[in-house]
Protein backbone atom coordinates (compact mmCIF):
# COMPACT_ATOMS: atom_id res chain seq x y z
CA UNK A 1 16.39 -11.14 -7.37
CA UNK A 2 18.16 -8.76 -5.04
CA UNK A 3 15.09 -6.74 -4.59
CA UNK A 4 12.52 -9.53 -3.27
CA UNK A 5 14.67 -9.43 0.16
CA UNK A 6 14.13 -5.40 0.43
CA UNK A 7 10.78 -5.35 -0.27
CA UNK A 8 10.33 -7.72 2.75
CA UNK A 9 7.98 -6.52 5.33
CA UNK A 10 10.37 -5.95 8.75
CA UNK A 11 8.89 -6.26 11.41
CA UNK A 12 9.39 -3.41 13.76
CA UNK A 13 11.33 -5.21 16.61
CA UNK A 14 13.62 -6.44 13.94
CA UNK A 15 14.41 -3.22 13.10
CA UNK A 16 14.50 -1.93 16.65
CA UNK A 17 17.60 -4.98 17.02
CA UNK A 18 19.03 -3.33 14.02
CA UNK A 19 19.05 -0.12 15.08
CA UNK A 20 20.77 -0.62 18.54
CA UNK A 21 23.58 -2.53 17.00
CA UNK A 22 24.40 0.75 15.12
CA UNK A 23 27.75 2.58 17.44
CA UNK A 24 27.05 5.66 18.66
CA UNK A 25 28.35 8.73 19.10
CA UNK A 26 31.86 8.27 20.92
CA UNK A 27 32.47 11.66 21.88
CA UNK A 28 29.25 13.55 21.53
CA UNK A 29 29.86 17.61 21.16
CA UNK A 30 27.20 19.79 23.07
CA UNK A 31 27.11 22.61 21.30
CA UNK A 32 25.95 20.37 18.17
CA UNK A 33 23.17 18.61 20.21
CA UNK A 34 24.66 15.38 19.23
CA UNK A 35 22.00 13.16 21.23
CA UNK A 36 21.46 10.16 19.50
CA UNK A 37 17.70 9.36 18.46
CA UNK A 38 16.61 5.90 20.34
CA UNK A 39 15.49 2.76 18.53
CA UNK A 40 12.38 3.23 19.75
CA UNK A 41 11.45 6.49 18.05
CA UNK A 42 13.86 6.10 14.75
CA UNK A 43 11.88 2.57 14.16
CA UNK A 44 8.38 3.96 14.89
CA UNK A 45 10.23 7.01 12.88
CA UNK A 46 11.11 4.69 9.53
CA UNK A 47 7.47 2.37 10.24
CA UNK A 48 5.69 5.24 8.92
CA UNK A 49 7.99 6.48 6.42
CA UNK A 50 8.69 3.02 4.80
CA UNK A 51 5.05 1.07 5.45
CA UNK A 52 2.33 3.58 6.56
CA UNK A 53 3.10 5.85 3.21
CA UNK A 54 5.53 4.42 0.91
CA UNK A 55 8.35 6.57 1.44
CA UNK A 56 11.56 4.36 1.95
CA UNK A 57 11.44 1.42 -0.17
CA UNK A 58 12.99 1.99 -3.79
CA UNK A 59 13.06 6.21 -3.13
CA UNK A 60 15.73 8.02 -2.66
CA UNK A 61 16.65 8.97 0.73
CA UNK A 62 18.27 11.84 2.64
CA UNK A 63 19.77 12.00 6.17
CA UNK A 64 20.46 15.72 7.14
CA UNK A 65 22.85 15.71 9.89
CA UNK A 66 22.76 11.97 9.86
CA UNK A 67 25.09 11.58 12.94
CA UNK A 68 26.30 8.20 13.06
CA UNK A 69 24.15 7.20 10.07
CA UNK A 70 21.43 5.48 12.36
CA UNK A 71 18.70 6.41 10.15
CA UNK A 72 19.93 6.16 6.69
CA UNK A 73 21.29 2.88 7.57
CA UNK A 74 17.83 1.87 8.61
CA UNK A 75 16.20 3.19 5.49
CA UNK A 76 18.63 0.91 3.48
CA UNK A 77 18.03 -1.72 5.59
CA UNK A 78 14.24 -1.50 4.68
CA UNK A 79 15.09 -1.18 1.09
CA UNK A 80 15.82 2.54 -0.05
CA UNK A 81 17.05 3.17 -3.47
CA UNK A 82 20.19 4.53 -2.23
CA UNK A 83 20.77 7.02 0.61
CA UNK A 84 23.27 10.02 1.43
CA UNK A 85 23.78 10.88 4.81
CA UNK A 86 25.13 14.63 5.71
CA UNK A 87 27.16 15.50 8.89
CA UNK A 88 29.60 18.05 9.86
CA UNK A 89 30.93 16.65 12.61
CA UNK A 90 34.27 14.26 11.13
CA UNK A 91 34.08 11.65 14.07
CA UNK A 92 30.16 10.99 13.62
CA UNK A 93 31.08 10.97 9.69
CA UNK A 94 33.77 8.17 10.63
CA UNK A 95 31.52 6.20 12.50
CA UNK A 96 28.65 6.18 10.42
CA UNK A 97 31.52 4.60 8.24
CA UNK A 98 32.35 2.32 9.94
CA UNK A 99 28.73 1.34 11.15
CA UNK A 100 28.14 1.01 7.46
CA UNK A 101 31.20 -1.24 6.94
CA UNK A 102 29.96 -3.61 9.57
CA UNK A 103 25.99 -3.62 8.75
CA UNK A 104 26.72 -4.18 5.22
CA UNK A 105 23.61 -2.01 3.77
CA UNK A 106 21.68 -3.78 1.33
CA UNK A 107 21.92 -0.46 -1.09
CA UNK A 108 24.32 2.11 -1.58
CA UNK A 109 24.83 3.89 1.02
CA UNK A 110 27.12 7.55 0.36
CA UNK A 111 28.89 9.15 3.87
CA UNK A 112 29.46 13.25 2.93
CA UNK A 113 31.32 15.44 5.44
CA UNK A 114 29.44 19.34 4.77
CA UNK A 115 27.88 21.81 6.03
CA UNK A 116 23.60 21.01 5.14
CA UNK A 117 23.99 24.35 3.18
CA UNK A 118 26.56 22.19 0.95
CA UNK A 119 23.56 19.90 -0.36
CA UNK A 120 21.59 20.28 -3.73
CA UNK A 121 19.65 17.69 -6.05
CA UNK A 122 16.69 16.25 -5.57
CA UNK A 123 15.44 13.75 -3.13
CA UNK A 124 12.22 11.41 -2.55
CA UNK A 125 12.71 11.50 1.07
CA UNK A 126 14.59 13.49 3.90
CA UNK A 127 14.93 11.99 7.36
CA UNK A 128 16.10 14.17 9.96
CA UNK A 129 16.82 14.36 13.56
CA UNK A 130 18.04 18.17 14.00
CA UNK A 131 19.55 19.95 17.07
CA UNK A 132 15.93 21.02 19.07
CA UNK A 133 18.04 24.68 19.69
CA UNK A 134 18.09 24.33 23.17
CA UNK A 135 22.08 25.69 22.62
CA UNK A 136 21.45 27.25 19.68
CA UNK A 137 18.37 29.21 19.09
CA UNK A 138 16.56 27.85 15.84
CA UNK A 139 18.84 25.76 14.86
CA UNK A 140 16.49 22.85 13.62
CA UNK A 141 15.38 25.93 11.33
CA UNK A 142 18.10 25.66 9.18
CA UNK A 143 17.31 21.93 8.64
CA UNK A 144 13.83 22.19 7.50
CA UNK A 145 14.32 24.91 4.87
CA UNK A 146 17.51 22.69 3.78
CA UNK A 147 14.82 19.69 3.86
CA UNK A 148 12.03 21.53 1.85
CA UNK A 149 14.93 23.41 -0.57
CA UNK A 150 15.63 19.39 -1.36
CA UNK A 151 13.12 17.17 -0.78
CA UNK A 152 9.66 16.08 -1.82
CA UNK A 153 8.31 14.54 1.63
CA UNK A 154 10.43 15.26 5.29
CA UNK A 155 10.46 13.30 8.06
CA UNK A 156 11.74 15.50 10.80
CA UNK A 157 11.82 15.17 14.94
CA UNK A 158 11.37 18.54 17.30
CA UNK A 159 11.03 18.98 20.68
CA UNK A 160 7.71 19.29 21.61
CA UNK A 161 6.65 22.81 22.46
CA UNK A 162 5.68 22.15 26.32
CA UNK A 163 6.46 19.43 29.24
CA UNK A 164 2.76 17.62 28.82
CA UNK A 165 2.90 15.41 31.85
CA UNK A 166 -0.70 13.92 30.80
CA UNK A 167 1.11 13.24 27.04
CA UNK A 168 4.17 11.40 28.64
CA UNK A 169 1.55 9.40 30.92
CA UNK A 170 -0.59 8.63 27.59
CA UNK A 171 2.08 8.03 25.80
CA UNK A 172 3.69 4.94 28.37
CA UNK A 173 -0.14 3.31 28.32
CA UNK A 174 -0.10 3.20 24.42
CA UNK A 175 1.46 0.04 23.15
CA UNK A 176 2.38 2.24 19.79
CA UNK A 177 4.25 4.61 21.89
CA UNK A 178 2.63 7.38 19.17
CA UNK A 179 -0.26 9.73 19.94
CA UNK A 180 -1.06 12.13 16.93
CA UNK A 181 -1.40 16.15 18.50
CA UNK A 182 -1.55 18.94 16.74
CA UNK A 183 1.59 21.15 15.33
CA UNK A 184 3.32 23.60 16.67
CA UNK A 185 2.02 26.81 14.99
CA UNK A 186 5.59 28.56 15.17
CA UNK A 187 7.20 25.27 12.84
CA UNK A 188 3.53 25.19 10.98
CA UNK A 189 3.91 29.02 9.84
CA UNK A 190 7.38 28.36 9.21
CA UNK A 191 7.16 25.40 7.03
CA UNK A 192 4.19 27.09 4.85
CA UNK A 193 6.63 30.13 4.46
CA UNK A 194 8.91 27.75 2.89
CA UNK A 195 6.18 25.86 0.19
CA UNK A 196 5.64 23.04 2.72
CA UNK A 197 2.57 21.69 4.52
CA UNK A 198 2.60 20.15 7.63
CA UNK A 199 0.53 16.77 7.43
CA UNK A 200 0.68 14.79 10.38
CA UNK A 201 2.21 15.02 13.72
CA UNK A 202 3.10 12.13 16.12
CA UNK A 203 4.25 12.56 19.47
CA UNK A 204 6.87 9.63 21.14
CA UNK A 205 8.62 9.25 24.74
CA UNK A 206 12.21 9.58 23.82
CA UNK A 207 14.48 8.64 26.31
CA UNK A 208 18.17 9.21 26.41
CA UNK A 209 21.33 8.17 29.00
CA UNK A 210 23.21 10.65 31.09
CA UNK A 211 25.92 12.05 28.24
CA UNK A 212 27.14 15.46 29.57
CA UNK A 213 28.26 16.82 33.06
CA UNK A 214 24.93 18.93 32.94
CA UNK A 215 22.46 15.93 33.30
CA UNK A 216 21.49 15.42 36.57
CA UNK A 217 19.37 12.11 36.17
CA UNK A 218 21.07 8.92 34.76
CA UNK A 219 18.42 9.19 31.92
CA UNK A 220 15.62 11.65 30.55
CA UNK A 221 12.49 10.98 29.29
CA UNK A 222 11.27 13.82 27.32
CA UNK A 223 8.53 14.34 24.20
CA UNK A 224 9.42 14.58 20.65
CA UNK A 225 7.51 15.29 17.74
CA UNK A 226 7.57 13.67 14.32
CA UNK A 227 6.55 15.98 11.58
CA UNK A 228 5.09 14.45 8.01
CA UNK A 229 6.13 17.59 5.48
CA UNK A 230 4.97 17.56 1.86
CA UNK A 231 6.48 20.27 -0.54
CA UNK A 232 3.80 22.30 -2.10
CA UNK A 233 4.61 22.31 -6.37
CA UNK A 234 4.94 26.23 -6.36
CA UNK A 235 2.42 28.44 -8.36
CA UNK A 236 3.20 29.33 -12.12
């Protein structure tokens, strides 16, 4: 009986309310990127995972560096198996928590304080929002071999390669707020080097607040890329 509720189509606005009821970071840490993703691109984000290929409902899930558990808690919310969410930040781990606590996810939902080098197993699907590296060279590196190492299909959001002003303008006019473009070839060579293959890629406006003494503008609209991964099955 339980199931018939999860298997639900949402519609994407419904999710979008979901999403923005989910606390954010309270004290977000530069140095770990700790922007969190808006509810515009994490529920155009989980629309194609969950209902464009069938990767959310009854699989499960993995948030790497899940913050404050915005999109695990959205993959349960469609109807995930069960999801883990990995952070190694203690007050995003806290409030994921507590955002789970007061969401009430309709599937189990597990909260793990680690390093991403701490994770093993085997998962359907990894979402991931990783630091860009604009403080740390790389760093979202680390998160898609971690990804490929555990999962069979990643979902994972980079910065995209140049300021397109022509994408950004394209992007406002399209009522989907997605435009496919092509891969970068530095994160396409990289994921092939670790049995990957890069499938799809779907530019989105993201827009975040003023957080840090740094920002100039009370909010920034910048370009993200969603990457569709697929593990290769490795060669006998």
């Amino acid at each position: 009986m339980g199931n018939t509720t999860q298997k639900r189509l949402i519609r994407k606005l419904e999710l979008e309310l979901f999403l923005s009821q989910i606390k954010s970071q309270p004290s977000p840490k530069v140095g770990l990127e700790q922007y969190t993703v808006s509810e515009v691109v994490a529920a155009n984000m989980l629309y194609i995972a969950a209902y464009t290929n069938g990767d959310i409902v009854d699989k499960s899930v993995l948030d790497l560096g899940c913050g404050t558990g915005r999109l695990a808690l959205a993959a349960s919310y469609l109807g995930a198996q069960f999801v883990v969410g990995v952070d190694i930040d203690k007050t995003s781990i806290i409030t994921a928590s507590y955002n789970s606590d007061k969401s009430r996810p309709k599937t189990r939902v597990q909260w793990v304080l680690a390093d991403i080098s701490a994770v093993t197993g085997n998962f359907d699907t990894v979402l991931q929002n990783p630091p860009f590296g604009v403080q740390k060279r790389a760093a979202d590196r680390k998160f898609l071999e971690k990804a490929l190492e555990v999962g069979n299909v990643v979902y994972s959001l980079h910065n995209h390669p140049c300021v397109d002003k022509q994408l950004i303008r394209q992007l406002k006019a399209n009522p989907s707020g997605l435009v496919q473009v092509e891969p970068s070839p530095f994160i396409e060579k990289f994921v092939e080097s670790h049995s990957g293959v890069v499938k799809a890629v779907y530019a989105m406006l993201m827009t975040i607040p003023r957080m840090f003494d740094f920002h100039i503008k009370m909010k920034h609209d910048f370009v993200v890329d969603l990457y569709l991964i697929k593990k290769q099955e490795r060669r006998k």
